[in-house]
C-alpha atoms as a PDB file:
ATOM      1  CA  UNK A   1     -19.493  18.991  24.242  1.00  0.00           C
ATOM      2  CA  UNK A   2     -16.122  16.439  23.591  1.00  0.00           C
ATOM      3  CA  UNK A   3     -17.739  15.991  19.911  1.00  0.00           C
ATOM      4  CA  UNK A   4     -17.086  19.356  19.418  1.00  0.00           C
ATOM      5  CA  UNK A   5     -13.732  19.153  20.773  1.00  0.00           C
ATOM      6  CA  UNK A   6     -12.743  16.558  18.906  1.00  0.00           C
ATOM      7  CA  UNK A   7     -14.091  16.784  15.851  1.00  0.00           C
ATOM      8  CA  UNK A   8     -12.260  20.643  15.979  1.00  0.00           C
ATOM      9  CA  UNK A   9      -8.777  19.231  17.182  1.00  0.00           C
ATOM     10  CA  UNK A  10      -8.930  16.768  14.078  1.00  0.00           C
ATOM     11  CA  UNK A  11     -10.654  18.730  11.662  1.00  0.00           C
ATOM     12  CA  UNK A  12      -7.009  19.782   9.762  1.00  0.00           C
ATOM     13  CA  UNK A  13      -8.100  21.912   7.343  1.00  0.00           C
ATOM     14  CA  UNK A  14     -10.522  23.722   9.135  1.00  0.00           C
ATOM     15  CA  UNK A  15     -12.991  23.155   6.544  1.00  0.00           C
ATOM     16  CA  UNK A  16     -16.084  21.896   8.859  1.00  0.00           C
ATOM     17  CA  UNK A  17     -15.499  18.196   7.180  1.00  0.00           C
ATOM     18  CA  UNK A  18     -13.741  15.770   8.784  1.00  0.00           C
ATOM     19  CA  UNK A  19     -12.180  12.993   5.480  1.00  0.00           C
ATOM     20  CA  UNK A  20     -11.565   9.800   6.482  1.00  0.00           C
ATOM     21  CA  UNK A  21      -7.704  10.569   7.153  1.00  0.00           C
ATOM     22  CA  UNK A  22      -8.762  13.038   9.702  1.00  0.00           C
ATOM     23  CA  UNK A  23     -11.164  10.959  11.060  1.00  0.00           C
ATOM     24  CA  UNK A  24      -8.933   8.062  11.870  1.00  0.00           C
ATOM     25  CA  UNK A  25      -6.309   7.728  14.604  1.00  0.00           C
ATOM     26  CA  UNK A  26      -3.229   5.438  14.091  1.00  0.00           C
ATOM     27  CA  UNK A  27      -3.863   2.595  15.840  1.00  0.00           C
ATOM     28  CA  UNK A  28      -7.415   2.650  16.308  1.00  0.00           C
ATOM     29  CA  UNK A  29      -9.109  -0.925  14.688  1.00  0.00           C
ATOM     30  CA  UNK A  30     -12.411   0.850  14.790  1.00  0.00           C
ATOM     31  CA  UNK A  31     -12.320   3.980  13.322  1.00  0.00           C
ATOM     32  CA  UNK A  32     -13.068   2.607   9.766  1.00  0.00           C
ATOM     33  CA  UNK A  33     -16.570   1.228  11.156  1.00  0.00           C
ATOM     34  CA  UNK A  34     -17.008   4.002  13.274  1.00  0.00           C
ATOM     35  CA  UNK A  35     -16.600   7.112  10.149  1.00  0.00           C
ATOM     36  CA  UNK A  36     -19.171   4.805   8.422  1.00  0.00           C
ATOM     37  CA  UNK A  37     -21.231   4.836  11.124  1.00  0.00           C
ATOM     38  CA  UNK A  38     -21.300   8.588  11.134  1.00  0.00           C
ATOM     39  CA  UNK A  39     -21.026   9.553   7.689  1.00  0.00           C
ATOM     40  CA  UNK A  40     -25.228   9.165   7.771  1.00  0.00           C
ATOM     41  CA  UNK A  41     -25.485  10.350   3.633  1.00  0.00           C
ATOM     42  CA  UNK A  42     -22.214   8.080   2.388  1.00  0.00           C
ATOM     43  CA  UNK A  43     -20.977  11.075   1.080  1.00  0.00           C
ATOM     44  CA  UNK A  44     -17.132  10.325   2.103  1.00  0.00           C
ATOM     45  CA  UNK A  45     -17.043  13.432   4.685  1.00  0.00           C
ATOM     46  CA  UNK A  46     -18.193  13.349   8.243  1.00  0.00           C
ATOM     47  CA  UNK A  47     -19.776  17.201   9.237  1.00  0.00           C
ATOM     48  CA  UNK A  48     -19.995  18.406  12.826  1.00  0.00           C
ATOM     49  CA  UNK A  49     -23.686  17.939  12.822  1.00  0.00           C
ATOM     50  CA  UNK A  50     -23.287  14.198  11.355  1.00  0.00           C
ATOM     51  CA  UNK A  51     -20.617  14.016  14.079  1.00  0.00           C
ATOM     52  CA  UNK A  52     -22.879  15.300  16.960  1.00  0.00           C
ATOM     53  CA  UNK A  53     -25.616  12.991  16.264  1.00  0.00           C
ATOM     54  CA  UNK A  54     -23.546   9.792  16.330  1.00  0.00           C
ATOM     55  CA  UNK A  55     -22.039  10.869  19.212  1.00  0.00           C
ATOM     56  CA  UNK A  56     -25.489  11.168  20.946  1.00  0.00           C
ATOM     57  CA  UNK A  57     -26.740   7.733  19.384  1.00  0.00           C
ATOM     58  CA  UNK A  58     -23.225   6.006  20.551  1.00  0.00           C
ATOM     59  CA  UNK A  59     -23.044   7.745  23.846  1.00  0.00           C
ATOM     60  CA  UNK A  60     -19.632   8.752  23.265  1.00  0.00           C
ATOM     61  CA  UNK A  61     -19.427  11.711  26.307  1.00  0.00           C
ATOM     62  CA  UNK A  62     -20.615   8.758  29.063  1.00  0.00           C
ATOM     63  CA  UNK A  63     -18.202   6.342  27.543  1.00  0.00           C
ATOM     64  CA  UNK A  64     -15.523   8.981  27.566  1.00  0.00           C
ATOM     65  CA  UNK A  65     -16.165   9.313  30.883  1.00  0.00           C
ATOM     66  CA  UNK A  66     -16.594   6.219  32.006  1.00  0.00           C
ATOM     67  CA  UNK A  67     -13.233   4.732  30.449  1.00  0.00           C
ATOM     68  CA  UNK A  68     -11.193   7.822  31.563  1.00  0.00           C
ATOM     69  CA  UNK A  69     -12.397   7.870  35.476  1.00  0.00           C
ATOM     70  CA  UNK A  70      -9.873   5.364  36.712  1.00  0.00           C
ATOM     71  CA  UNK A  71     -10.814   5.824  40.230  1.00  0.00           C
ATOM     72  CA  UNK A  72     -14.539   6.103  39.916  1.00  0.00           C
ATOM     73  CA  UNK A  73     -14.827   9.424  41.905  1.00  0.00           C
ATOM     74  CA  UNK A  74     -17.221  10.788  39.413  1.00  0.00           C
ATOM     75  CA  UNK A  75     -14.770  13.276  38.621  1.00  0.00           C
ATOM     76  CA  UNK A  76     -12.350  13.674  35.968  1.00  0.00           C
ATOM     77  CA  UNK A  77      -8.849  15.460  37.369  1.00  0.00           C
ATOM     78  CA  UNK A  78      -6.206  16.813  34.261  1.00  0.00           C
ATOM     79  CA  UNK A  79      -4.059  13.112  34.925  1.00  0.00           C
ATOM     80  CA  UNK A  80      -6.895  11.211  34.080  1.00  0.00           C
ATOM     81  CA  UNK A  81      -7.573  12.982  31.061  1.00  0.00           C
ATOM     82  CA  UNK A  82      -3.845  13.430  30.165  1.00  0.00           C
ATOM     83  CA  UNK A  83      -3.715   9.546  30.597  1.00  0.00           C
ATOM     84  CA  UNK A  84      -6.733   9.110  28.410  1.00  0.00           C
ATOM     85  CA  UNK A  85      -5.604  10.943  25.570  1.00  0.00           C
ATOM     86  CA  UNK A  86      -2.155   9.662  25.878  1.00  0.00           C
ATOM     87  CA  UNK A  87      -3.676   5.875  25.416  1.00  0.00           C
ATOM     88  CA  UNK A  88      -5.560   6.879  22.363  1.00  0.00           C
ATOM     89  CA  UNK A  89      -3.752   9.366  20.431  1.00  0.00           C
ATOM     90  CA  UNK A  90      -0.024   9.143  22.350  1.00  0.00           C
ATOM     91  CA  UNK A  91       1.592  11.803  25.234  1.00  0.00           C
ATOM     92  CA  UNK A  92       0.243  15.222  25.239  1.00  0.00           C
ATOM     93  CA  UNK A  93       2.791  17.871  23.891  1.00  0.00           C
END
């Protein structure tokens, strides 16, 4: 599941909590609505289950999909992910 994924690659401290710094990504206007969104019990901390079910009620994997599938053939090749990633978070190392 990308949740997962994600909420793994930013999780910094590996401590199952994602803070807001974690949570956010330079650049990203959202990300401030979007933690508070998540963060279901306001307790500062996004977990991976709090993470999981916003990511269901948002449909994050078809929007992920959607948005990286530049030529809408259903399938997502390593460029268009690469190319993804790069526009959100910068080049992949």
């Amino acid at each position: 599941m990308i949740v997962i994924e994600i909420f793994t690659a930013r999780d910094a401290n590996k401590d199952g909590k994602l803070t807001k710094s974690e949570w956010l990504v330079p650049g990203d206007e959202s990300g401030n609505k979007i933690f508070t969104g998540a963060d279901t019990n306001h307790d500062g901390v996004v977990t991976l289950a709090e993470a999981k079910a916003y990511g269901r009620k948002i449909g994050v994997g078809k929007n992920l999909f959607e948005e990286s599938n530049k030529n809408q053939d259903a399938c997502l090749d390593r460029e268009e992910v690469r190319a993804y990633y790069a526009s959100k978070e910068g080049p992949a190392r």
